[in-house]
N, C-alpha and C. Protein backbone atom coordinates (compact mmCIF):
# COMPACT_ATOMS: atom_id res chain seq x y z
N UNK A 1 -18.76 27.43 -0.78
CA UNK A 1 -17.72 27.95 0.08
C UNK A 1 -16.51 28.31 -0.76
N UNK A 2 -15.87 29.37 -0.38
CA UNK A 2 -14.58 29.80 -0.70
C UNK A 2 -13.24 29.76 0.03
N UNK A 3 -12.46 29.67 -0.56
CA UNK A 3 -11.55 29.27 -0.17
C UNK A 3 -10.31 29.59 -0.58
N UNK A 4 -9.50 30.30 -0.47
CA UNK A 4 -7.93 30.59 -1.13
C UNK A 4 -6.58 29.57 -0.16
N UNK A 5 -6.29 29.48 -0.83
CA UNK A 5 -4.69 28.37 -0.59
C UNK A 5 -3.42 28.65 -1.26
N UNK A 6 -2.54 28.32 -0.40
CA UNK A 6 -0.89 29.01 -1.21
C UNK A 6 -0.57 27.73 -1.34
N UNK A 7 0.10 27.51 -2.39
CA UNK A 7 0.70 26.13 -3.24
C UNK A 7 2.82 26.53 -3.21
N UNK A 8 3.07 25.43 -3.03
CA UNK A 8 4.69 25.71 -3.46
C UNK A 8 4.34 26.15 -5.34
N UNK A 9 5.50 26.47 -6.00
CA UNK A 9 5.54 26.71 -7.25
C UNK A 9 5.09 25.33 -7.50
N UNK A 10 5.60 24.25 -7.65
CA UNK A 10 6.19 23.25 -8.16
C UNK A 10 4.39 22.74 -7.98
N UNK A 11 3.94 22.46 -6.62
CA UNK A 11 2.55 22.37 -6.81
C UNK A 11 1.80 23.48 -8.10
N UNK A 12 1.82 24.57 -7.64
CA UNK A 12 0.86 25.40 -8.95
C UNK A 12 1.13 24.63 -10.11
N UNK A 13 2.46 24.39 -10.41
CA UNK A 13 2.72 24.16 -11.53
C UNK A 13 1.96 22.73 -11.85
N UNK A 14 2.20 21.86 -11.21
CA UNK A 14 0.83 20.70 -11.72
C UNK A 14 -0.60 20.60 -11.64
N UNK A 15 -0.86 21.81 -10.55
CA UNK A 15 -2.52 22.02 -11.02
C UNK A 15 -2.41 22.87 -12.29
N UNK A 16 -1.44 23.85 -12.87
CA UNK A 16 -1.84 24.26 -14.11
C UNK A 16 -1.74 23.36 -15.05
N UNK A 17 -0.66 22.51 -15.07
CA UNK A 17 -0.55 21.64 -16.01
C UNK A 17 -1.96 20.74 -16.19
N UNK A 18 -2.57 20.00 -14.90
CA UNK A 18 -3.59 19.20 -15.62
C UNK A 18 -4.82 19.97 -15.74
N UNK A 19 -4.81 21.78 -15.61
CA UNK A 19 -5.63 22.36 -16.37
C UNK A 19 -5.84 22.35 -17.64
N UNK A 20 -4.72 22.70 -17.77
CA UNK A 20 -3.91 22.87 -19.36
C UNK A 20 -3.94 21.42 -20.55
N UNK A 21 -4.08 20.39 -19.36
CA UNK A 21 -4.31 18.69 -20.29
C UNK A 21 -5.73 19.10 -20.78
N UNK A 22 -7.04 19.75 -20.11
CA UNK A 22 -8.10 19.74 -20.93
C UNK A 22 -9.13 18.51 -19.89
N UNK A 23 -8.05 17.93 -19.06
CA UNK A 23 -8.79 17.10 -18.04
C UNK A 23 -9.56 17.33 -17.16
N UNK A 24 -9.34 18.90 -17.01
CA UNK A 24 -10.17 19.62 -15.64
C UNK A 24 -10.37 20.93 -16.13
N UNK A 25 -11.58 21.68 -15.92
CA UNK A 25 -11.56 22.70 -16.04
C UNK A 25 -11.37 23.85 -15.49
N UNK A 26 -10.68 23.54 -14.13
CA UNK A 26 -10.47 24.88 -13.51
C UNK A 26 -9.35 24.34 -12.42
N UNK A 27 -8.47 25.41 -11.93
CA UNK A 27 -7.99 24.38 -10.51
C UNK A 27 -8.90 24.13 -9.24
N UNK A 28 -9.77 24.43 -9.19
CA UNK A 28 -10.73 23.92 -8.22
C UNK A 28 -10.76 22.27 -8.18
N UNK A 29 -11.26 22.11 -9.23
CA UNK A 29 -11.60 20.71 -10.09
C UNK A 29 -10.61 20.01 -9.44
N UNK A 30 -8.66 20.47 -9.97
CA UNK A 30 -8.12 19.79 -9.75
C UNK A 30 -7.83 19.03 -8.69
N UNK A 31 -8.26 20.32 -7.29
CA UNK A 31 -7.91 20.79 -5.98
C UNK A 31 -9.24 19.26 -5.29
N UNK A 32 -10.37 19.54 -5.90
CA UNK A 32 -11.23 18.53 -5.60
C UNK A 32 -10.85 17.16 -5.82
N UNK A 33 -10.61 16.71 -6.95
CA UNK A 33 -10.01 15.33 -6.86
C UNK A 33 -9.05 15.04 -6.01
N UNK A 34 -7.81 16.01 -6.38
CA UNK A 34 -6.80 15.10 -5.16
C UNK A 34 -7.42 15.04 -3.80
N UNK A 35 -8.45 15.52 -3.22
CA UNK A 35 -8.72 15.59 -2.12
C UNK A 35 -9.46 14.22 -1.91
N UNK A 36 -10.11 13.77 -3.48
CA UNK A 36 -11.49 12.49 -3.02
C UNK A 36 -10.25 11.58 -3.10
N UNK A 37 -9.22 11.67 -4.08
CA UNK A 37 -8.15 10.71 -3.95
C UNK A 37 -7.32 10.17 -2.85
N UNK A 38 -7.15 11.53 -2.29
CA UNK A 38 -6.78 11.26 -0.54
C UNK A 38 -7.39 10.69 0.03
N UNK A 39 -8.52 10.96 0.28
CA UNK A 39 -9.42 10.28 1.60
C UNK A 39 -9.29 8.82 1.31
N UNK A 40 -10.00 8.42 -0.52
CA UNK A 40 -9.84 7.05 -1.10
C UNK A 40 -8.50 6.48 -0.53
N UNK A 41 -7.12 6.77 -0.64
CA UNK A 41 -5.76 6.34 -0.35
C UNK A 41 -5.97 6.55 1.56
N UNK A 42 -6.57 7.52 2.01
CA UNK A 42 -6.65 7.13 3.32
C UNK A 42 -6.95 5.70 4.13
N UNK A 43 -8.15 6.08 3.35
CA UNK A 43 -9.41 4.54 3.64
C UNK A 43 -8.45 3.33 3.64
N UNK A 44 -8.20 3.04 2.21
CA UNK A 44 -6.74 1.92 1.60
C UNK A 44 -5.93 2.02 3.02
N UNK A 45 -5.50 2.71 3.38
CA UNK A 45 -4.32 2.85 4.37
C UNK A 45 -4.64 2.13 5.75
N UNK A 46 -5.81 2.55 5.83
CA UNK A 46 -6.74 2.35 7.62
C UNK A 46 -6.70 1.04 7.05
N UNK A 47 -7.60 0.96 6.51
CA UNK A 47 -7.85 -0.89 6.18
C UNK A 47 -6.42 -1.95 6.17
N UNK A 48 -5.54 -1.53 5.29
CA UNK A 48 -4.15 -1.92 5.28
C UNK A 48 -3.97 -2.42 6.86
N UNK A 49 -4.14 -0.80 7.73
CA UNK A 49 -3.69 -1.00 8.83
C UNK A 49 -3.96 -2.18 10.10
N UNK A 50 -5.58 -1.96 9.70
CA UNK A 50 -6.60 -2.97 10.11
C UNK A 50 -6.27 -4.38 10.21
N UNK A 51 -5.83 -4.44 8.62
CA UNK A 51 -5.52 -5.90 8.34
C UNK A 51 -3.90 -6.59 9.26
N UNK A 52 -3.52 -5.68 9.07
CA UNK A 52 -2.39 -5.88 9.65
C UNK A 52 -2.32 -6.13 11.24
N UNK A 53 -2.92 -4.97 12.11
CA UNK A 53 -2.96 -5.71 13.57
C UNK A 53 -3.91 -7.09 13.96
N UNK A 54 -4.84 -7.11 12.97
CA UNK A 54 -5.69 -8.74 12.80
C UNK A 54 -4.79 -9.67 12.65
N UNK A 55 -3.82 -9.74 11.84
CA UNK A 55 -2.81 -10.92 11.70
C UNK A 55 -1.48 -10.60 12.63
N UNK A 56 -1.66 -9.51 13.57
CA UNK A 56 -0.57 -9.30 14.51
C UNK A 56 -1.49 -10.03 15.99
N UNK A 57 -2.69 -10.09 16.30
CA UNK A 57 -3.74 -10.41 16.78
C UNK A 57 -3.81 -11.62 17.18
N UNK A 58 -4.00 -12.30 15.51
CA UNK A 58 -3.80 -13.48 15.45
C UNK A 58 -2.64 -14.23 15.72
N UNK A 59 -1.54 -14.21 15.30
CA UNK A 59 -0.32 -14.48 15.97
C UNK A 59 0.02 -14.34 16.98
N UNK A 60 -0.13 -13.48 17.91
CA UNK A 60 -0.11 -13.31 19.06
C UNK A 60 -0.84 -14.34 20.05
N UNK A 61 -2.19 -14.74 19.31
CA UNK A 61 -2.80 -16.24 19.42
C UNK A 61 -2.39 -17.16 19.61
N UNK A 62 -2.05 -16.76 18.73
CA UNK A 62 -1.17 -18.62 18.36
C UNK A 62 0.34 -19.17 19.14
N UNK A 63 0.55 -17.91 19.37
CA UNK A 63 1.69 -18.00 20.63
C UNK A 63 1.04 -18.45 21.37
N UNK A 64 0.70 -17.96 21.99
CA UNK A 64 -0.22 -18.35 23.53
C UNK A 64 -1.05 -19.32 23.70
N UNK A 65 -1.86 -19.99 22.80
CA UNK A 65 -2.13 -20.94 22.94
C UNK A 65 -1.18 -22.06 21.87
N UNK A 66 0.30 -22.04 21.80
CA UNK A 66 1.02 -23.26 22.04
C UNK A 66 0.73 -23.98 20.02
N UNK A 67 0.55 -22.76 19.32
CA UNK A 67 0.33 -23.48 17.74
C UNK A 67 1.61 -22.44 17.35
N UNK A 68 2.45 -22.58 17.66
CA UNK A 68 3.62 -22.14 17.19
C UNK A 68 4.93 -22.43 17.54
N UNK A 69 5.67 -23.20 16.62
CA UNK A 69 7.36 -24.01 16.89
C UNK A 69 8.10 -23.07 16.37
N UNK A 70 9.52 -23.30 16.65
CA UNK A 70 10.39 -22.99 16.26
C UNK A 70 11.06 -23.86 14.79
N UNK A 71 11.60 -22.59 13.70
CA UNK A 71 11.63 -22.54 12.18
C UNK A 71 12.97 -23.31 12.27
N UNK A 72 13.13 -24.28 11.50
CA UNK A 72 14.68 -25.09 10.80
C UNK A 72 14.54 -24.30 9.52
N UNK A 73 15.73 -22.93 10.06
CA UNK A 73 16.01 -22.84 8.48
C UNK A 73 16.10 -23.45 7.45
N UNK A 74 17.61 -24.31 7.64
CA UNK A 74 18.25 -25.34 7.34
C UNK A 74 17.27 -26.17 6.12
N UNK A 75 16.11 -26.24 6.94
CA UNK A 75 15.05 -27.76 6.21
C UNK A 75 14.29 -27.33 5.22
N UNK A 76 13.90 -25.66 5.66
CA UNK A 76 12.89 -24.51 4.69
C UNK A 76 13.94 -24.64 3.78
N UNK A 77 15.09 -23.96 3.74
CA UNK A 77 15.91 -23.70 2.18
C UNK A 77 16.10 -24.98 2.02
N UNK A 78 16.69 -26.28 2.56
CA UNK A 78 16.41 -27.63 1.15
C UNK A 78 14.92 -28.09 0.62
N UNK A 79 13.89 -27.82 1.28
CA UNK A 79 13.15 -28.22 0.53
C UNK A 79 12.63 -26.90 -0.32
N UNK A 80 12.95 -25.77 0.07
CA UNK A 80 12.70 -24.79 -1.48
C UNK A 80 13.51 -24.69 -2.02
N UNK A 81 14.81 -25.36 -2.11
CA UNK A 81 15.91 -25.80 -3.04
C UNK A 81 15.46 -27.20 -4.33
N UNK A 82 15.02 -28.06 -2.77
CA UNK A 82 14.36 -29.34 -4.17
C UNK A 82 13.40 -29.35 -4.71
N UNK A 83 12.68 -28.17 -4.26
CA UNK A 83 11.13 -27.80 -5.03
C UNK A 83 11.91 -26.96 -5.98
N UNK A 84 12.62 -26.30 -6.29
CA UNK A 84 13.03 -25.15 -7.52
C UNK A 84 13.81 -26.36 -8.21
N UNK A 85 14.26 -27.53 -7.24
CA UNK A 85 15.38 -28.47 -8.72
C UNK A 85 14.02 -28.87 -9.30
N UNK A 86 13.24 -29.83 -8.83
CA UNK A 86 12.33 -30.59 -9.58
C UNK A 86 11.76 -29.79 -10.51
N UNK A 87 11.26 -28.31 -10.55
CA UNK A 87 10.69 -28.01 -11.60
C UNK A 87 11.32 -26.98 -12.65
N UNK A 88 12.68 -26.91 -12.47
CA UNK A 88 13.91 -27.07 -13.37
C UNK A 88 14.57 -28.07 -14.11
N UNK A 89 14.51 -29.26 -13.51
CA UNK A 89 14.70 -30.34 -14.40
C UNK A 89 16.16 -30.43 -13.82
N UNK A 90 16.43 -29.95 -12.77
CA UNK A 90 17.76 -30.25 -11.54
C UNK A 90 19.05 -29.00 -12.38
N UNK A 91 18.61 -27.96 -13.19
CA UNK A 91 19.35 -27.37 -13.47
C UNK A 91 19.94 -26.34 -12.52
């Protein structure tokens, strides 16, 4: 299949350039990778996303069935205060 596409300058200009590295031999080439690279960074993304409403999911759980208190700041920063003295040597 064929195909023609208009690029900003600034694009042309980096498919010529990694012509010109000797890395690719044509801009097709180049035009092809970023594309498997996309989908790859897509995939990454969905999954990301995935992961993320699973632990929005889960929390939402844990509300509701009653495994979740309310945070003492207060108690979190002294004891990650006396956990950073002790292995400072109280500096």
């Amino acid at each position: 299949m064929s195909l023609n596409i208009s690029l900003p300058t600034e694009l042309e200009n980096r498919v010529r350039d990694h012509v010109a590295s000797g890395m690719y031999g044509s801009a097709s080439e180049v035009i092809r990778e970023a594309l498997r690279l996309f989908e790859a960074y897509q995939t990454v993304q969905l999954a990301s996303f995935s992961s993320l409403q699973a632990d929005i999911a889960q929390g939402m759980a844990d509300i509701h069935a009653g495994r979740v208190s309310a945070m003492d700041m207060a108690a979190i920063k002294a004891q990650g205060r006396a956990l950073l003295k002790s292995k400072t040597g109280g500096a």
